[in-house]
N, C-alpha and C. Protein backbone atom coordinates (compact mmCIF):
# COMPACT_ATOMS: atom_id res chain seq x y z
N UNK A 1 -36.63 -12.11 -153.68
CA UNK A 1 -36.37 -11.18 -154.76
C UNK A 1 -35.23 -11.69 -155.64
N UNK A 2 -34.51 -12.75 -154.84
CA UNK A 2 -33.11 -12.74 -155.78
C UNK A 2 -33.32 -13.90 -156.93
N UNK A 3 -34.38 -14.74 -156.28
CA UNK A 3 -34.94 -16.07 -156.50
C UNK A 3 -35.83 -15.12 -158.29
N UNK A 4 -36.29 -14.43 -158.19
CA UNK A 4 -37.20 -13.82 -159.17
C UNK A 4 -36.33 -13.16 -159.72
N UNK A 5 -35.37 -12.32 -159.87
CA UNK A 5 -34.44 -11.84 -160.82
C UNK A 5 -33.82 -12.98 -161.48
N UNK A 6 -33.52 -14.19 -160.51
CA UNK A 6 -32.50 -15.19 -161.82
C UNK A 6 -33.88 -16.01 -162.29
N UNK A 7 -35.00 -16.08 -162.43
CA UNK A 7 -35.93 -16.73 -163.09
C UNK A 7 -36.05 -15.61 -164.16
N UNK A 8 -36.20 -14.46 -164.40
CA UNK A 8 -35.98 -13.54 -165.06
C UNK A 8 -34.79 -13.23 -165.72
N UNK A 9 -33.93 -13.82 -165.61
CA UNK A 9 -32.54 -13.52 -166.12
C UNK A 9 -32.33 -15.41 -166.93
N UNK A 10 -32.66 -16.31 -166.57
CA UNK A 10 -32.73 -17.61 -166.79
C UNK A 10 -33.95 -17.80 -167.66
N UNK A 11 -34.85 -17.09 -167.47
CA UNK A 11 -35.97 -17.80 -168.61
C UNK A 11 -36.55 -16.55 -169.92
N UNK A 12 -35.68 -15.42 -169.38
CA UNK A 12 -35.88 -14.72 -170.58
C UNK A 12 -35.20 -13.62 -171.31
N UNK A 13 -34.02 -13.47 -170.50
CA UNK A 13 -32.69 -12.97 -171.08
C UNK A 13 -31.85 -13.29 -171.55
N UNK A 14 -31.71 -14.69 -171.61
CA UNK A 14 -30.67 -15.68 -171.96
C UNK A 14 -31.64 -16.36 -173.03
N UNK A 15 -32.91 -15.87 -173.50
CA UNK A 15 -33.31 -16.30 -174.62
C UNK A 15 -32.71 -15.77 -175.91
N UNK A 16 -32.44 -14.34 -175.89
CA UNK A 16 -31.48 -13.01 -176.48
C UNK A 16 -33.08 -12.43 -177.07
N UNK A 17 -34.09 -12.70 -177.28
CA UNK A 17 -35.09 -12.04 -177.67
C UNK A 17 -35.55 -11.08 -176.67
N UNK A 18 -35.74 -11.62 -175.48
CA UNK A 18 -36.29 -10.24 -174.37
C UNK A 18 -34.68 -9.39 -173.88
N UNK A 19 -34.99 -8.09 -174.18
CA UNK A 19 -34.37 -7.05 -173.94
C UNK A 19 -33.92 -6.89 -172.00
N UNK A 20 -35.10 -6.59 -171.61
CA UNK A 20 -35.43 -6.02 -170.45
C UNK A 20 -36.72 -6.61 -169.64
N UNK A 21 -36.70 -6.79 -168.64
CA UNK A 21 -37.69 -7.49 -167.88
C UNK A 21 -37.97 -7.30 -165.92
N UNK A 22 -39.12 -7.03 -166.04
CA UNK A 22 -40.04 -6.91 -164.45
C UNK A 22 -41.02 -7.73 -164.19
N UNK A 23 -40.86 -7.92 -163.02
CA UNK A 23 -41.88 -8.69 -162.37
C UNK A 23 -42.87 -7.38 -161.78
N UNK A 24 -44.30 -7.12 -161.28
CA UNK A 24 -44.75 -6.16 -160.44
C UNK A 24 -46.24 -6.96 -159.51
N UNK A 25 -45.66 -6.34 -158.68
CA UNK A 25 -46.91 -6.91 -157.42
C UNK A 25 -48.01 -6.68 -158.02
N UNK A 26 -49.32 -7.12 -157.91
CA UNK A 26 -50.62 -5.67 -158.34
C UNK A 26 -50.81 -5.68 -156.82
N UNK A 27 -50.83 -6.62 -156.20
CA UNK A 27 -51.41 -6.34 -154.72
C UNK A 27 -50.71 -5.21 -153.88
N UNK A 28 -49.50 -5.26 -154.14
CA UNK A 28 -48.49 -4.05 -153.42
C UNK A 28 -48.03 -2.87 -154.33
N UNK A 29 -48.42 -3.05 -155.73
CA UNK A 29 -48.25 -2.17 -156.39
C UNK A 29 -46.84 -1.76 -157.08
N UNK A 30 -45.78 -2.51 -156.68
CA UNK A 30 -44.66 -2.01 -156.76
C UNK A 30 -43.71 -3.09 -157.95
N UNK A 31 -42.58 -2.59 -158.39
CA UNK A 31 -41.77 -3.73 -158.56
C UNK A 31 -41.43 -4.68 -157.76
N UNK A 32 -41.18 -5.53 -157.61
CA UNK A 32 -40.68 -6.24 -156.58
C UNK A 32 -39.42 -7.37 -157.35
N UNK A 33 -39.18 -7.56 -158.86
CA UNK A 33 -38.17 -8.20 -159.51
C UNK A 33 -38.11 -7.16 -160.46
N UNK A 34 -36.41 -7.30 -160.99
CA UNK A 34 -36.30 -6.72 -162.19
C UNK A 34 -35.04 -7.19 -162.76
N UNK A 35 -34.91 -7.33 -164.10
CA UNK A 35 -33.45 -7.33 -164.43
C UNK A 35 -32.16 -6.25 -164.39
N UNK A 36 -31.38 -6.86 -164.52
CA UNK A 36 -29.90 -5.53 -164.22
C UNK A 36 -30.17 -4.20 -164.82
N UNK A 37 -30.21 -3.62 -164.03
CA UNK A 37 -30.35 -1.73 -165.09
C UNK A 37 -31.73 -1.48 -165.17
N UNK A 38 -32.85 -2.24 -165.06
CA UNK A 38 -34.08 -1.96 -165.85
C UNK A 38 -35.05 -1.71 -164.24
N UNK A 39 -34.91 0.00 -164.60
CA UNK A 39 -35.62 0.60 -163.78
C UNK A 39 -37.35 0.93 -164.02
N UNK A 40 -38.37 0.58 -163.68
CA UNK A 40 -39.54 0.77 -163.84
C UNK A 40 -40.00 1.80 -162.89
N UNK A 41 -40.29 2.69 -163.18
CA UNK A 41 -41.07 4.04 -162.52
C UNK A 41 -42.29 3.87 -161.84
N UNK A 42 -42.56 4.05 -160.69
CA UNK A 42 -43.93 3.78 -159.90
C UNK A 42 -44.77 4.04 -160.90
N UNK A 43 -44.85 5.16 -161.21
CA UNK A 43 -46.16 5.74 -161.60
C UNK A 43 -46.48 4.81 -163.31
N UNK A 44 -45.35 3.79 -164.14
CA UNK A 44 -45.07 3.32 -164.70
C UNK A 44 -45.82 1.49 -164.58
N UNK A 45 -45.33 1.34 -163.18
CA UNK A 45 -46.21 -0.07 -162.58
C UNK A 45 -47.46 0.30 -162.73
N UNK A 46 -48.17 1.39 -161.41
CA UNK A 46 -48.97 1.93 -161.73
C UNK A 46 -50.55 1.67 -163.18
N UNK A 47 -49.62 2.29 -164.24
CA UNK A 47 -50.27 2.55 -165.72
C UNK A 47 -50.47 0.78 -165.76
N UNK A 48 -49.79 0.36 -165.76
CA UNK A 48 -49.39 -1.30 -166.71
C UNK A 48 -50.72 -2.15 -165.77
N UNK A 49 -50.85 -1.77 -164.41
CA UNK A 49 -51.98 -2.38 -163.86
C UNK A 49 -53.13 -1.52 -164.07
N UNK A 50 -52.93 -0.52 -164.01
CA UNK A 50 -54.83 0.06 -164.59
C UNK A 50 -54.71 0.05 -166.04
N UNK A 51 -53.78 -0.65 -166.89
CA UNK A 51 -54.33 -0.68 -168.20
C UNK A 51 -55.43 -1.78 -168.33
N UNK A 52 -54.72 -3.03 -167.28
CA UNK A 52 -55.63 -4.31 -167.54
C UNK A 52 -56.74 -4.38 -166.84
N UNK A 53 -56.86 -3.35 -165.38
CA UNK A 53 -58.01 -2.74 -164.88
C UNK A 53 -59.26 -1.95 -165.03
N UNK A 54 -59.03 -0.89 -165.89
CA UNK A 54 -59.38 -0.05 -165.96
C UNK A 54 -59.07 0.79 -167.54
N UNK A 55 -58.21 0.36 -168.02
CA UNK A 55 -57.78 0.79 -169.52
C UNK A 55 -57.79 0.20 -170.36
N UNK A 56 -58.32 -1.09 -170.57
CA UNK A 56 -57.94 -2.32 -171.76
C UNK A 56 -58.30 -1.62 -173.24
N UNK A 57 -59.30 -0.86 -172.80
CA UNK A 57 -60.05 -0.63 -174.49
C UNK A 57 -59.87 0.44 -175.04
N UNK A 58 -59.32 1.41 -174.05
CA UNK A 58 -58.26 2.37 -174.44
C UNK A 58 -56.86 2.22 -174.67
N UNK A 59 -56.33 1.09 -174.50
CA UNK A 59 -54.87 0.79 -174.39
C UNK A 59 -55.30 -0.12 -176.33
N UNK A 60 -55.88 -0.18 -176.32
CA UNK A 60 -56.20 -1.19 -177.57
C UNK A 60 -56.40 -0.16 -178.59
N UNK A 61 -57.17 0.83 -178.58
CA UNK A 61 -57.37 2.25 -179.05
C UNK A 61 -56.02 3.49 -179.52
N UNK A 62 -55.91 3.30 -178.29
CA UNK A 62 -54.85 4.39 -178.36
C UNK A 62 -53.56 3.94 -177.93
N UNK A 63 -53.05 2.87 -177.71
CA UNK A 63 -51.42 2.74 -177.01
C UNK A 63 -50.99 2.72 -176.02
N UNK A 64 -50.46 2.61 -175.52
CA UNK A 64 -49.41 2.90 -174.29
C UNK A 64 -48.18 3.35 -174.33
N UNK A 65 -47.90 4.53 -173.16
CA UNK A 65 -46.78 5.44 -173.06
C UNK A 65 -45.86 4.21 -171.70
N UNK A 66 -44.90 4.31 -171.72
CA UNK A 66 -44.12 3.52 -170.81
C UNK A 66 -42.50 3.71 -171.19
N UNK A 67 -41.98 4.79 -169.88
CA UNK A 67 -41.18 5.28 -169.60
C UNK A 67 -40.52 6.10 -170.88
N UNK A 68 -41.70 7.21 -171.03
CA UNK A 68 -41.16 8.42 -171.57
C UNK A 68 -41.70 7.85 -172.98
N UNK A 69 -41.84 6.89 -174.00
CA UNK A 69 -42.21 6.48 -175.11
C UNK A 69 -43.42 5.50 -175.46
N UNK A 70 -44.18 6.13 -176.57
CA UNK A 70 -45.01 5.81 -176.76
C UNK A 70 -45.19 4.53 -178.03
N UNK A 71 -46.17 3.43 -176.96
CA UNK A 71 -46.19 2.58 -177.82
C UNK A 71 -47.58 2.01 -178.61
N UNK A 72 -47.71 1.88 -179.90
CA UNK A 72 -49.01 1.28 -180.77
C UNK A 72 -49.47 -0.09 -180.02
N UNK A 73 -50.26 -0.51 -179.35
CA UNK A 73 -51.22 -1.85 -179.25
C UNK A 73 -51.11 -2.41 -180.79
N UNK A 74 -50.89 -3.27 -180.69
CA UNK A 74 -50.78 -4.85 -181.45
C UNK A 74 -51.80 -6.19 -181.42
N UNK A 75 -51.86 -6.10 -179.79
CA UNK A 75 -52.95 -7.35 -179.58
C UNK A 75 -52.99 -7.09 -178.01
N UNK A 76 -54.51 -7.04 -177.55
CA UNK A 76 -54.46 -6.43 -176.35
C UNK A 76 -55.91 -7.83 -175.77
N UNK A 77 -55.39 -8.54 -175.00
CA UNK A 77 -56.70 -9.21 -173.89
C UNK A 77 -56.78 -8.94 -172.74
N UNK A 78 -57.27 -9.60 -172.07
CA UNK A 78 -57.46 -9.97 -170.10
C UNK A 78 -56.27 -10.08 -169.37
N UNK A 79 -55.52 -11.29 -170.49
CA UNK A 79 -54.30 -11.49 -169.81
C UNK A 79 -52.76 -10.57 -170.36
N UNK A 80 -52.83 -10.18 -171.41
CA UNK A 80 -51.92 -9.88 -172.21
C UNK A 80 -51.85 -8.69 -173.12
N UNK A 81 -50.47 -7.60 -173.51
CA UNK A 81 -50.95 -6.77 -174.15
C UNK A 81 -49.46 -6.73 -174.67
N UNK A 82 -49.31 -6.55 -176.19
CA UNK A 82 -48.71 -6.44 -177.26
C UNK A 82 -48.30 -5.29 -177.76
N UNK A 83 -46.98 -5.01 -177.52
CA UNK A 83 -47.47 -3.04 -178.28
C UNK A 83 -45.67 -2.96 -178.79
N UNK A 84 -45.57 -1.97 -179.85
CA UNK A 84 -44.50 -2.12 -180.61
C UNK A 84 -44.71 -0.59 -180.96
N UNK A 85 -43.78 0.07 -181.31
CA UNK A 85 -42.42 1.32 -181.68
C UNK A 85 -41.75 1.06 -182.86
N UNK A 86 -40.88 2.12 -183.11
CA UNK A 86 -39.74 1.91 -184.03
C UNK A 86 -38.65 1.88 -183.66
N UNK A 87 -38.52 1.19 -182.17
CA UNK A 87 -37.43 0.87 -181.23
C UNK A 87 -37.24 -0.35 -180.77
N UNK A 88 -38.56 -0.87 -180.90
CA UNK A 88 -39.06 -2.10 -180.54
C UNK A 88 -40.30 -2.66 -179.85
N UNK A 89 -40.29 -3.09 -178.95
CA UNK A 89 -41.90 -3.82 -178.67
C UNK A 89 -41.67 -3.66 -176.82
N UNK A 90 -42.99 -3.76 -176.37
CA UNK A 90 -42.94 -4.25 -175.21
C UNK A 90 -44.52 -5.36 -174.95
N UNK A 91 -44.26 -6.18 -174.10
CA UNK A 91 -44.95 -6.84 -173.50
C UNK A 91 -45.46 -6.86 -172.37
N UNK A 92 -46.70 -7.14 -172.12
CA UNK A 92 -47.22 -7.00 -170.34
C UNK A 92 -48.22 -8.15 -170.67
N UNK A 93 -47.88 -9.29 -169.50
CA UNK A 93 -48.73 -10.52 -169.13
C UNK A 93 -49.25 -10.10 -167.60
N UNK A 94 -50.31 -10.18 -167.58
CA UNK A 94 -50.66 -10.32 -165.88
C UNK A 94 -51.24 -11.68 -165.60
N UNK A 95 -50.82 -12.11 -164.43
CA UNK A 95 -51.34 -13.47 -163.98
C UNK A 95 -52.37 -12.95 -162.61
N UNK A 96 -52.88 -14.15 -161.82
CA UNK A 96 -53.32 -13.46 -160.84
C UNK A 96 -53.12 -12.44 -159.48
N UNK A 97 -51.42 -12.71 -159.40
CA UNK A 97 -51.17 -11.56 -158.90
C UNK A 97 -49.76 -10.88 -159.26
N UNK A 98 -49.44 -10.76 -160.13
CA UNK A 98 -48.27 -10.31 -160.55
C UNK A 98 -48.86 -10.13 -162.62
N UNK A 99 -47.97 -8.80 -162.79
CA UNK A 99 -47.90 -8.45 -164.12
C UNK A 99 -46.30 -8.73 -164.20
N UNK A 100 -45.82 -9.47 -165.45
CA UNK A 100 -44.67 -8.99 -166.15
C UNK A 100 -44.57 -8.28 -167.09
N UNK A 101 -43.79 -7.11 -167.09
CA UNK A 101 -43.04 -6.53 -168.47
C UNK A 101 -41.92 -6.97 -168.85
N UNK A 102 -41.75 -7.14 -170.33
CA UNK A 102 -40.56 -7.17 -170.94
C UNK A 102 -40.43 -6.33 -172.24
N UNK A 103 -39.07 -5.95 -172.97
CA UNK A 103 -39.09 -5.24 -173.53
C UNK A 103 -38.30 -6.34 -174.41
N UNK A 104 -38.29 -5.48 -176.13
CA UNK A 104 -37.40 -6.17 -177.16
C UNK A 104 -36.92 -4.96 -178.00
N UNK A 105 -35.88 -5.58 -178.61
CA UNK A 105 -35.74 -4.40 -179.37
C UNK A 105 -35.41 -4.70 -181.08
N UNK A 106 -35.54 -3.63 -181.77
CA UNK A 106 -36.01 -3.89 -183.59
C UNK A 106 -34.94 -5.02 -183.68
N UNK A 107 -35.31 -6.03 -184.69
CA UNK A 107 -34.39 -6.88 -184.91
C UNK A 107 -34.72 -8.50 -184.76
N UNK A 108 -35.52 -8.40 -183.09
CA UNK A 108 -35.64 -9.31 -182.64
C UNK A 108 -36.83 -10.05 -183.16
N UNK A 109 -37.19 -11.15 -182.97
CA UNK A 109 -38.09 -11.82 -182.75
C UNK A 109 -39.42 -11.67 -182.57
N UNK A 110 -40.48 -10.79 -182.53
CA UNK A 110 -41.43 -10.34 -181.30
C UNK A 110 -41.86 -12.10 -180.87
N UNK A 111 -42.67 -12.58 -181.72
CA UNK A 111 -43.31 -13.74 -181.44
C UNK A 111 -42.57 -14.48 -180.31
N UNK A 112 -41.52 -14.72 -180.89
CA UNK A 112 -40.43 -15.40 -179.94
C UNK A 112 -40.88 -15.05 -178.49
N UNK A 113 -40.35 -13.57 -177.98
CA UNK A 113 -40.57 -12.45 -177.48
C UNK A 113 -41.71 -12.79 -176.11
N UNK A 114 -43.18 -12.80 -177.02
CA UNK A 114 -44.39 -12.90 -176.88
C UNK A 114 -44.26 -14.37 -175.85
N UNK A 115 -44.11 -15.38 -176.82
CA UNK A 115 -44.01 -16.36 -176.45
C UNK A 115 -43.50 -16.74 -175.10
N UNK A 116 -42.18 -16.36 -174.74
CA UNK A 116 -41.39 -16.59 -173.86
C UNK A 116 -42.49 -16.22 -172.62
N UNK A 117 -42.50 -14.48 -172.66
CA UNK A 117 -42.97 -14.16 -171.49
C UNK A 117 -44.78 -14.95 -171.08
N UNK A 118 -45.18 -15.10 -171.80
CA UNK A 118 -46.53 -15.97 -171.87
C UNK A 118 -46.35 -17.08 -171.54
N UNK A 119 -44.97 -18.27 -171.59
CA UNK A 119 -44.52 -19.12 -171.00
C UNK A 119 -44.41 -19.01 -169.52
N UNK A 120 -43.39 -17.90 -169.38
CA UNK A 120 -42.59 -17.37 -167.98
C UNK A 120 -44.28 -17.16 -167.10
């Protein structure tokens, strides 16, 4: 876990474009990395894996809510989903067994943003 917070803190907080950032199991369901302060809500992991399960074309449609605020879809695939506010943006990549979120906020970069975690 500690090994995955400083890959998270090293490859995309210290970029200054990502805000906030999680790692989440899909197999266990849970967080299992996160950066300092950035609390993700079960029922929050949860959503972010049945969006790419079970919600893609509604998440593309209608948005995504994630932790208390609601966000517009931008660009939504298999692997990846794009969604932005008037606070800022968030991101969700899933690989084969792990989703990351990250967050940004107005000002920043998104692409940058995008980029990074699609790297990571």
């Amino acid at each position: 876990m500690d090994q995955l917070q400083a890959l998270l803190n090293d490859s995309l907080i210290r970029t200054e474009h990502v805000e906030n950032a999680a790692i989440i199991d899909i197999k266990e369901r849970k967080v299992c990395a996160s950066t300092f302060g950035f609390n993700v809500p079960p029922e929050n992991a949860l959503n972010l894996i049945y969006a790419f399960y079970k919600n893609l074309l509604q998440v593309r449609r209608g948005g995504l809510c994630f932790k208390e605020k609601y966000y517009k879809c931008v660009r939504a695939d298999e692997h990846s989903i794009y969604l932005q506010n008037v606070h800022g943006g968030l991101i969700v990549v899933k690989t084969k067994t792990f989703i990351l979120v990250a967050t940004y906020r107005v000002g920043m970069y998104p692409s940058v943003c995008v980029e990074a975690v699609e790297k990571l």
